[in-house]
PDB file of N, CA and C in Angstrom:
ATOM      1  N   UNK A   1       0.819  -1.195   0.000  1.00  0.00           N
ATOM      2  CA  UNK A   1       0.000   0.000   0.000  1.00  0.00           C
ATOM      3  C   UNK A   1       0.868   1.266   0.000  1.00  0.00           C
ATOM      4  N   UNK A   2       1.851   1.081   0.939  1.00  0.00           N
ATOM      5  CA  UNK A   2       2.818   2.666   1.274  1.00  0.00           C
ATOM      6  C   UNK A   2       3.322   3.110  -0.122  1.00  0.00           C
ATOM      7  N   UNK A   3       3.832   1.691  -1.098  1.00  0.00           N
ATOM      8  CA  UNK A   3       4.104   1.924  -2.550  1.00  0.00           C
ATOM      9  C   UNK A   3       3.533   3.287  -3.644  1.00  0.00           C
ATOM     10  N   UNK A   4       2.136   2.444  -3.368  1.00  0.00           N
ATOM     11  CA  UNK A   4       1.197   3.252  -4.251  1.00  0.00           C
ATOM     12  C   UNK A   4       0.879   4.526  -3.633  1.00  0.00           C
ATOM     13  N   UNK A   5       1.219   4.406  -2.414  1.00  0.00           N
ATOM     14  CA  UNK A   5       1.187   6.244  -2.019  1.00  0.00           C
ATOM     15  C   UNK A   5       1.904   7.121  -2.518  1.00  0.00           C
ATOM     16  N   UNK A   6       3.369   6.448  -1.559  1.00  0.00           N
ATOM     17  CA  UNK A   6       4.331   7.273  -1.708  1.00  0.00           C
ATOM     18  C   UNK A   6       5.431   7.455  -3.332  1.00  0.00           C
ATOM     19  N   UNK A   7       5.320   6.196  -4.216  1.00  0.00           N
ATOM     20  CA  UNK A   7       5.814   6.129  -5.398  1.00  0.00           C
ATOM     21  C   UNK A   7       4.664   6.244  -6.476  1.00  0.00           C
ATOM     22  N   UNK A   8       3.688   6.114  -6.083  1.00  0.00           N
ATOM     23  CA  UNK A   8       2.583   6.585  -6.952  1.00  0.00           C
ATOM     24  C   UNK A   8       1.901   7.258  -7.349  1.00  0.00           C
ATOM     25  N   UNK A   9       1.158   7.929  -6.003  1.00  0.00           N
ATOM     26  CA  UNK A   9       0.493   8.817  -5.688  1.00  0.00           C
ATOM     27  C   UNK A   9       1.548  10.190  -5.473  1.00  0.00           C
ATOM     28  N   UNK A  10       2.232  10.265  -4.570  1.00  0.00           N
ATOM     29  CA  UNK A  10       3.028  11.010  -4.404  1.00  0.00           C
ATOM     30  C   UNK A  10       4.367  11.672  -5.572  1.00  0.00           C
ATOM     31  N   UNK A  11       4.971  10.629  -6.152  1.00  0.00           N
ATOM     32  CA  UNK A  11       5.894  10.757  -7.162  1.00  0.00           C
ATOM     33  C   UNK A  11       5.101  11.559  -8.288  1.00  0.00           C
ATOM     34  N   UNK A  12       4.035  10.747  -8.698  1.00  0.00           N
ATOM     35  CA  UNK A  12       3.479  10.981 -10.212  1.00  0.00           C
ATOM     36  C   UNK A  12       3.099  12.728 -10.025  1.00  0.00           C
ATOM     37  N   UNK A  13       2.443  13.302  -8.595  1.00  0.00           N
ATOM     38  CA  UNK A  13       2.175  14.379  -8.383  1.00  0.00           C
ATOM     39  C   UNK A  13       3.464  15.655  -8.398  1.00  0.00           C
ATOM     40  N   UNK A  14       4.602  14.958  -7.688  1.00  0.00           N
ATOM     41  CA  UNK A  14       5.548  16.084  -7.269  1.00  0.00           C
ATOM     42  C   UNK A  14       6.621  16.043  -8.748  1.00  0.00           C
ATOM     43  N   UNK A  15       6.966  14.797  -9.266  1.00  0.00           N
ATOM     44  CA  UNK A  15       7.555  15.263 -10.535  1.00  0.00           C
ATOM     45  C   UNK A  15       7.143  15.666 -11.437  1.00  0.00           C
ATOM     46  N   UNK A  16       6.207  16.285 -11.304  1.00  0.00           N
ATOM     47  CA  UNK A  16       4.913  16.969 -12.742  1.00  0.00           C
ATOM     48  C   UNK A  16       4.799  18.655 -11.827  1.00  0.00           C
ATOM     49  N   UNK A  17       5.720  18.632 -10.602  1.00  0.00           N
ATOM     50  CA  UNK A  17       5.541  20.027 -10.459  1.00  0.00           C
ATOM     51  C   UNK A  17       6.825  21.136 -10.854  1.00  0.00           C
ATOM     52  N   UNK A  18       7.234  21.624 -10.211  1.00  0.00           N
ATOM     53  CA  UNK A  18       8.455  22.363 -10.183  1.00  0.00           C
ATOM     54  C   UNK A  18       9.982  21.577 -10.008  1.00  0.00           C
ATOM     55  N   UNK A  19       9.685  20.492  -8.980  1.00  0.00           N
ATOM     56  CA  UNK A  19      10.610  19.641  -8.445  1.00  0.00           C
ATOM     57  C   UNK A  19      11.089  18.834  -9.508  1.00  0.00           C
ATOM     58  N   UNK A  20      10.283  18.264 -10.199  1.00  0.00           N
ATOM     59  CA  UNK A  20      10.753  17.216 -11.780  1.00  0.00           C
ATOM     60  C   UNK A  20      10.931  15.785 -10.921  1.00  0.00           C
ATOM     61  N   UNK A  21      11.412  15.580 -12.059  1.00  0.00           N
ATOM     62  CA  UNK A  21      11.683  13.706 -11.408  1.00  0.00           C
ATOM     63  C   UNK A  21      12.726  13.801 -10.494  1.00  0.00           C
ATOM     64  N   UNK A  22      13.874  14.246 -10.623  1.00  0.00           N
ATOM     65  CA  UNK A  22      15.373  13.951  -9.281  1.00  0.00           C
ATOM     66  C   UNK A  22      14.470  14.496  -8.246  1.00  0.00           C
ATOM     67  N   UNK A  23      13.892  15.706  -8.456  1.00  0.00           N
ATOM     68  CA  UNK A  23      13.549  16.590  -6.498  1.00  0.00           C
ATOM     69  C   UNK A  23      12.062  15.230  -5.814  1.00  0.00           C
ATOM     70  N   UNK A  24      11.296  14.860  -6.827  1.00  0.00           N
ATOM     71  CA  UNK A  24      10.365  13.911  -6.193  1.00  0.00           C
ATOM     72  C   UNK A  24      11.237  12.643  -6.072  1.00  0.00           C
ATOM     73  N   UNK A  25      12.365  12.245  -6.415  1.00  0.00           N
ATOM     74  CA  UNK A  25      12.651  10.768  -6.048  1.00  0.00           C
ATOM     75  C   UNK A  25      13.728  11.464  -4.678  1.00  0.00           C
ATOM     76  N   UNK A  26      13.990  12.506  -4.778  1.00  0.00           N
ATOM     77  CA  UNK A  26      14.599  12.987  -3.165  1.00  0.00           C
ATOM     78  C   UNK A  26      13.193  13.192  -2.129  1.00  0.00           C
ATOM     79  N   UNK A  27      12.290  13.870  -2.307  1.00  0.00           N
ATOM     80  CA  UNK A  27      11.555  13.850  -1.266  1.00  0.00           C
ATOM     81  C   UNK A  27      10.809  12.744  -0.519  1.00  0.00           C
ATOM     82  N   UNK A  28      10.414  11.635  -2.020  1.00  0.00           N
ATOM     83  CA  UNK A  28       9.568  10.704  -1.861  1.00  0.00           C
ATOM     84  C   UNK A  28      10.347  10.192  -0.358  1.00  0.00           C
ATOM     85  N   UNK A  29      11.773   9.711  -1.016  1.00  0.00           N
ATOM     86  CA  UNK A  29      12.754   9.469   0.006  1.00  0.00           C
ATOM     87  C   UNK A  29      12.647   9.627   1.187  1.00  0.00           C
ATOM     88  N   UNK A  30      12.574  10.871   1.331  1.00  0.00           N
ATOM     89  CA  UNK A  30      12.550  11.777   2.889  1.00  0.00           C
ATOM     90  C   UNK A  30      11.445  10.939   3.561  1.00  0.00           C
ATOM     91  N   UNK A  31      10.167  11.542   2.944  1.00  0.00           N
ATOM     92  CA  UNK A  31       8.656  10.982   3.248  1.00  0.00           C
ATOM     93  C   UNK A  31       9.047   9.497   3.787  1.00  0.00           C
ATOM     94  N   UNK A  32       9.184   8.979   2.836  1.00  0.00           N
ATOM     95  CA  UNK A  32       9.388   7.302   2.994  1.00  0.00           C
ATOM     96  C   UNK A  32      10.425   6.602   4.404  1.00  0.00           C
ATOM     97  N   UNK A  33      11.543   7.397   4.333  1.00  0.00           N
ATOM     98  CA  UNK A  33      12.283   7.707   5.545  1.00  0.00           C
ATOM     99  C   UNK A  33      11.558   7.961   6.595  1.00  0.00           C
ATOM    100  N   UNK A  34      11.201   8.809   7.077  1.00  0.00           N
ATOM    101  CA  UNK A  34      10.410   9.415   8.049  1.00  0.00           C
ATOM    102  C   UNK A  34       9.286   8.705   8.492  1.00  0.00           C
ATOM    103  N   UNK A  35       8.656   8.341   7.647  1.00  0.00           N
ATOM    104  CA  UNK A  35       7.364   7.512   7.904  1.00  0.00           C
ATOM    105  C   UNK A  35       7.494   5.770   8.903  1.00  0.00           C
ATOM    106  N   UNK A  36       9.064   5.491   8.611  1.00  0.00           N
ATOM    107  CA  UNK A  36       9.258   4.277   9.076  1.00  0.00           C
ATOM    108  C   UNK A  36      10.001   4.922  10.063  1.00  0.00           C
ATOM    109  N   UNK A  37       8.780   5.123  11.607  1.00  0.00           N
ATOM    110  CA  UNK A  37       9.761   5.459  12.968  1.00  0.00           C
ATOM    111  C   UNK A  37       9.745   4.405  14.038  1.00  0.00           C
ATOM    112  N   UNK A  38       9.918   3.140  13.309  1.00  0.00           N
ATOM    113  CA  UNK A  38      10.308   1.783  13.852  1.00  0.00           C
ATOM    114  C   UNK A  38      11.784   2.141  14.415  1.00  0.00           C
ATOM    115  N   UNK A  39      12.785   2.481  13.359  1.00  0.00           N
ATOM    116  CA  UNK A  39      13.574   2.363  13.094  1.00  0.00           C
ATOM    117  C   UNK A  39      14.375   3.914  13.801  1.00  0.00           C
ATOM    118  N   UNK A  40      15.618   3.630  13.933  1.00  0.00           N
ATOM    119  CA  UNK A  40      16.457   4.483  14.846  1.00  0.00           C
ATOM    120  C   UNK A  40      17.487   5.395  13.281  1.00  0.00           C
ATOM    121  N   UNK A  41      18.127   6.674  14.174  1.00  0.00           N
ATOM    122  CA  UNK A  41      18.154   7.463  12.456  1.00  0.00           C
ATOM    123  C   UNK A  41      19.276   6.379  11.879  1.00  0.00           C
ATOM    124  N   UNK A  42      20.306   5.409  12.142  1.00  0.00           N
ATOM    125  CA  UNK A  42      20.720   4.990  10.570  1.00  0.00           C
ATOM    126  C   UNK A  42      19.950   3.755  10.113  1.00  0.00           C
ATOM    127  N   UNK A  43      19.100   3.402  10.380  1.00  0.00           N
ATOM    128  CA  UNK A  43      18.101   2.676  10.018  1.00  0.00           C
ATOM    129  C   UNK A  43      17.192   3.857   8.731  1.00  0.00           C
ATOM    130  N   UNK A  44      16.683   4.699   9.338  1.00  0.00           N
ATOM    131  CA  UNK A  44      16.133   5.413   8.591  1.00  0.00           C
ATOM    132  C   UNK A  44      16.680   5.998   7.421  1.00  0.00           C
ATOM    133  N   UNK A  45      18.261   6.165   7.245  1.00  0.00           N
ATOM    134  CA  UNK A  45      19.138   6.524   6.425  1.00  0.00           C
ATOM    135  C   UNK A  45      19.471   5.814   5.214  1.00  0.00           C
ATOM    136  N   UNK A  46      19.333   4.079   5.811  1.00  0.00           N
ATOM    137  CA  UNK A  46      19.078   3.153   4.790  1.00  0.00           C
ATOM    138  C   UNK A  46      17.813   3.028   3.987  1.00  0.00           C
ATOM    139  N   UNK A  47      16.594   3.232   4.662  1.00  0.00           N
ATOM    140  CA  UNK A  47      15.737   3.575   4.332  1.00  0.00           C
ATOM    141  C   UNK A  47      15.602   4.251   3.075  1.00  0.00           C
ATOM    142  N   UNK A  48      16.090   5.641   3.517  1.00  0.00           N
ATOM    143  CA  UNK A  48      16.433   6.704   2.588  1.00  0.00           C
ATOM    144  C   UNK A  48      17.048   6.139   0.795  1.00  0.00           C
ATOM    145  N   UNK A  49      18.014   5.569   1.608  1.00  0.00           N
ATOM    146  CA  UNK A  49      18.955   5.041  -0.070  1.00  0.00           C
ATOM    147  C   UNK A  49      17.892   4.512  -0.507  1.00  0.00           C
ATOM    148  N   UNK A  50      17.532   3.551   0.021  1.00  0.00           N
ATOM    149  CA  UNK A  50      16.557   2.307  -0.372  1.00  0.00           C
ATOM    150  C   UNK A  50      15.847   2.841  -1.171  1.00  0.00           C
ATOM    151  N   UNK A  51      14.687   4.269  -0.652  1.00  0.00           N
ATOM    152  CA  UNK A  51      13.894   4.731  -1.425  1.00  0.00           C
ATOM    153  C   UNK A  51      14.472   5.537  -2.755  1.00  0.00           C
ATOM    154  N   UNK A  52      15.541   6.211  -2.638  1.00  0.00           N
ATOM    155  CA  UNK A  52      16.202   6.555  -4.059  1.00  0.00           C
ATOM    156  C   UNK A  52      16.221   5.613  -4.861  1.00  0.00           C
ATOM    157  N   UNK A  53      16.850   4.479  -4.245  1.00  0.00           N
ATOM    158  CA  UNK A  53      16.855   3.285  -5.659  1.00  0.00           C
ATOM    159  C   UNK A  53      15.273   3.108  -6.102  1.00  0.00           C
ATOM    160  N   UNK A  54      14.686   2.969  -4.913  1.00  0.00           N
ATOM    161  CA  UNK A  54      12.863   2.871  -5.615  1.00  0.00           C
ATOM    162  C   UNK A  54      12.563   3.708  -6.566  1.00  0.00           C
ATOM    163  N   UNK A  55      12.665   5.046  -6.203  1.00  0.00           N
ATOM    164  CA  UNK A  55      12.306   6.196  -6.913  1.00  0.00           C
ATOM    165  C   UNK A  55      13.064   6.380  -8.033  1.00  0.00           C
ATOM    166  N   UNK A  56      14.336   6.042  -8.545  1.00  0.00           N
ATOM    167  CA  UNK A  56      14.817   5.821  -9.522  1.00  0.00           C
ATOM    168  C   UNK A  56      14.071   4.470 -10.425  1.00  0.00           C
ATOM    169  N   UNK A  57      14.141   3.624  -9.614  1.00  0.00           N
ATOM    170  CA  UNK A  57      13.609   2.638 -10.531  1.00  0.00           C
ATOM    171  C   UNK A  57      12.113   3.066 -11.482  1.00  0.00           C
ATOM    172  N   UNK A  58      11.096   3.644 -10.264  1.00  0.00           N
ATOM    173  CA  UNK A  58       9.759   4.327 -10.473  1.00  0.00           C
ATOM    174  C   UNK A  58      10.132   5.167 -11.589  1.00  0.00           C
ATOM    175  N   UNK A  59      10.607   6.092 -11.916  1.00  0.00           N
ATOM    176  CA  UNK A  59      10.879   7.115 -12.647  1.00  0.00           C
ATOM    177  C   UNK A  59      11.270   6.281 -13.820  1.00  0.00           C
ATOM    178  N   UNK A  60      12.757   5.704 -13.944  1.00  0.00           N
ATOM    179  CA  UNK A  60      12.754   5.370 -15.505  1.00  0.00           C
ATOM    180  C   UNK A  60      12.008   4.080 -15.803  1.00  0.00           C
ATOM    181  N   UNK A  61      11.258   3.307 -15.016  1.00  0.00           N
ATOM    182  CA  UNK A  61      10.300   2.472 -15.577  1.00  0.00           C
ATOM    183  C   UNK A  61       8.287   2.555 -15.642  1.00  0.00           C
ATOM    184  N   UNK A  62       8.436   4.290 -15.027  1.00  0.00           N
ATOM    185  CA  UNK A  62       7.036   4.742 -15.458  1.00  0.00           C
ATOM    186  C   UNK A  62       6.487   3.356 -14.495  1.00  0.00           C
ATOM    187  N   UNK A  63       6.591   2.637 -13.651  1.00  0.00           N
ATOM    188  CA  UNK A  63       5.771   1.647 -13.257  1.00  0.00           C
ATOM    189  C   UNK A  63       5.656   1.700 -11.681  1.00  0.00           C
ATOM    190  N   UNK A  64       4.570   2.058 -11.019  1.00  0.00           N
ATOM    191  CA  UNK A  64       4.842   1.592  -9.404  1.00  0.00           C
ATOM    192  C   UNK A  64       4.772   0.307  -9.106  1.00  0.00           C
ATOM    193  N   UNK A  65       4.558  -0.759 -10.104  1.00  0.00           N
ATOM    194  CA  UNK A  65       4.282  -2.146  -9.940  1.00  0.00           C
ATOM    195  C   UNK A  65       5.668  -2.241  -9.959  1.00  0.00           C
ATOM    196  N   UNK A  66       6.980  -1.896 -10.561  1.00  0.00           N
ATOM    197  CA  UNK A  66       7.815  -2.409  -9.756  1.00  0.00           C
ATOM    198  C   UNK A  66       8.275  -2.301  -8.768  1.00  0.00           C
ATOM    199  N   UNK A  67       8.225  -1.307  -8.190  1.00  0.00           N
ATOM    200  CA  UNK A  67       8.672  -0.940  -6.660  1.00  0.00           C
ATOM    201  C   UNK A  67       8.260  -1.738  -5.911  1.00  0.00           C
ATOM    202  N   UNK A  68       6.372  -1.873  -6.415  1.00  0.00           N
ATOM    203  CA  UNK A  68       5.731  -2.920  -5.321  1.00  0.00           C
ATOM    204  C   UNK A  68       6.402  -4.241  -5.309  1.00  0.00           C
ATOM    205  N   UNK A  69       7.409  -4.457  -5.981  1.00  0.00           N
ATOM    206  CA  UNK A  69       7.689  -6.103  -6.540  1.00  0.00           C
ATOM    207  C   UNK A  69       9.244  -5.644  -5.543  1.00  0.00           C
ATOM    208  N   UNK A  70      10.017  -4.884  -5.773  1.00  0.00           N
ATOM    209  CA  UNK A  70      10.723  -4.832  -5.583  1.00  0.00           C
ATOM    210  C   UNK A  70      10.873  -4.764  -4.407  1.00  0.00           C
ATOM    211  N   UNK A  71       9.910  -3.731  -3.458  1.00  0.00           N
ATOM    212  CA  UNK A  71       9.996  -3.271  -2.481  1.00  0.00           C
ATOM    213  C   UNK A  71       9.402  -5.157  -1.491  1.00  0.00           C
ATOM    214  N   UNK A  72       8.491  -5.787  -1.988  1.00  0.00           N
ATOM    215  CA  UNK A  72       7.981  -6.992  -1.623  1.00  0.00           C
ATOM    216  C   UNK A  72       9.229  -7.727  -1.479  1.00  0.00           C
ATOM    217  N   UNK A  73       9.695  -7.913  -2.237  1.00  0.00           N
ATOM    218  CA  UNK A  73      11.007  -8.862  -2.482  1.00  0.00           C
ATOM    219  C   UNK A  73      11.690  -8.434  -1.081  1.00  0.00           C
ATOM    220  N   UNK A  74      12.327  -7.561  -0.923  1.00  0.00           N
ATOM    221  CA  UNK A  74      13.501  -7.018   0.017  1.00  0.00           C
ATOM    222  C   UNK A  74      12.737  -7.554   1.357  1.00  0.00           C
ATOM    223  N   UNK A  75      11.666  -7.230   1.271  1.00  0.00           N
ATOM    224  CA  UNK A  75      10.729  -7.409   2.833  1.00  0.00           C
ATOM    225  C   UNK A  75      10.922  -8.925   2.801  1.00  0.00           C
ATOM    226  N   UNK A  76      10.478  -9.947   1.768  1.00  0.00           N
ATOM    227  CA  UNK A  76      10.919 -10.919   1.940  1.00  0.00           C
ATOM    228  C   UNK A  76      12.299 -11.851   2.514  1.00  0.00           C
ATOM    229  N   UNK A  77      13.246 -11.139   1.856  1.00  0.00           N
ATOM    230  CA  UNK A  77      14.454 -11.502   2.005  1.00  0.00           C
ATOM    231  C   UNK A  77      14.619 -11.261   3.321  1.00  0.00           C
ATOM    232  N   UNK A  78      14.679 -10.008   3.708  1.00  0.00           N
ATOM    233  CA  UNK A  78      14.527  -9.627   5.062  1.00  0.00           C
ATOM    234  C   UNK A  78      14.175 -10.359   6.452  1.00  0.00           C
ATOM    235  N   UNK A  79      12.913 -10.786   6.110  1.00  0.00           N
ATOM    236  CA  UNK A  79      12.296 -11.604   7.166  1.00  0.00           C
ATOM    237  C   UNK A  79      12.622 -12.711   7.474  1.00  0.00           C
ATOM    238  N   UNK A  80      13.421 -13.437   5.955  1.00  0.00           N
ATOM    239  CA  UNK A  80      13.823 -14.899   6.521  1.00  0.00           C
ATOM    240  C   UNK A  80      15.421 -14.376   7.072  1.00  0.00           C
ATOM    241  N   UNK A  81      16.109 -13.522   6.820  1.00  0.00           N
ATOM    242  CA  UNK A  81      17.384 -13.163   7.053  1.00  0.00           C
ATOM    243  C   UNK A  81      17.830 -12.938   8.347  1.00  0.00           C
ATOM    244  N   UNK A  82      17.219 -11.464   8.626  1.00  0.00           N
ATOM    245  CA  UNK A  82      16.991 -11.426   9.611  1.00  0.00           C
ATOM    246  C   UNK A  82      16.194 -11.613  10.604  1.00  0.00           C
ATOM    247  N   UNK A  83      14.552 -11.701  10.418  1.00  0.00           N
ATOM    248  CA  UNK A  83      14.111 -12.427  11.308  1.00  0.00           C
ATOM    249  C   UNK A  83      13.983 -13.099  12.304  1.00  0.00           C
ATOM    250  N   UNK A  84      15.135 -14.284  11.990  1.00  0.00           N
ATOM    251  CA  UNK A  84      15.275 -15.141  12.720  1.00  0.00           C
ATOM    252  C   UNK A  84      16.015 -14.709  14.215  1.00  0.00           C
ATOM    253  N   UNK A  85      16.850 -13.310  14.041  1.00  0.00           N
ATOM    254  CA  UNK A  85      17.703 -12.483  15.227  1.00  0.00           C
ATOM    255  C   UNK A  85      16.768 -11.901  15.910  1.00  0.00           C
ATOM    256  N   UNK A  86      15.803 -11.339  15.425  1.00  0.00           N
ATOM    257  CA  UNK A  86      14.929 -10.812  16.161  1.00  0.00           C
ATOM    258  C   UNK A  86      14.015 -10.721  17.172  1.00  0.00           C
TER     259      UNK A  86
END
């Protein structure tokens, strides 16, 4: 769901304004960062990258279905990875 907000909803709006595509795949970032306050700030920092690579990906493939794939995947990997420490 956060996908289609924040790379969908959000992206498709802010790079069609003044900002263009680089300033919305930096803010989305921020947003996306910020929003996950699970996490302590270099947690959130990774975050951050994370969402640039999203928002890059979003941008030159016009698709939020990949992010959602992409962003699914990592959560996957994740859970069996680390998980188990948790």
């Amino acid at each position: 769901m956060e996908e289609f907000i924040v790379r969908g909803f959000m992206f498709r709006g802010w790079s069609q304004s003044f900002l263009g595509p680089i300033g919305a795949i930096v803010l989305t970032s921020v947003v996306w960062a910020m929003n996950h306050t699970q996490y302590d700030w270099p947690g959130r920092l990774c975050i951050f990258v994370s969402g640039l690579a999203l928002g890059y990906f979003r941008w030159r493939s016009n698709s939020t279905w990949l992010t959602v794939m992409v962003h699914s995947t990592t959560n996957i990997v994740s859970f069996f990875v680390v998980g188990p420490y948790v």
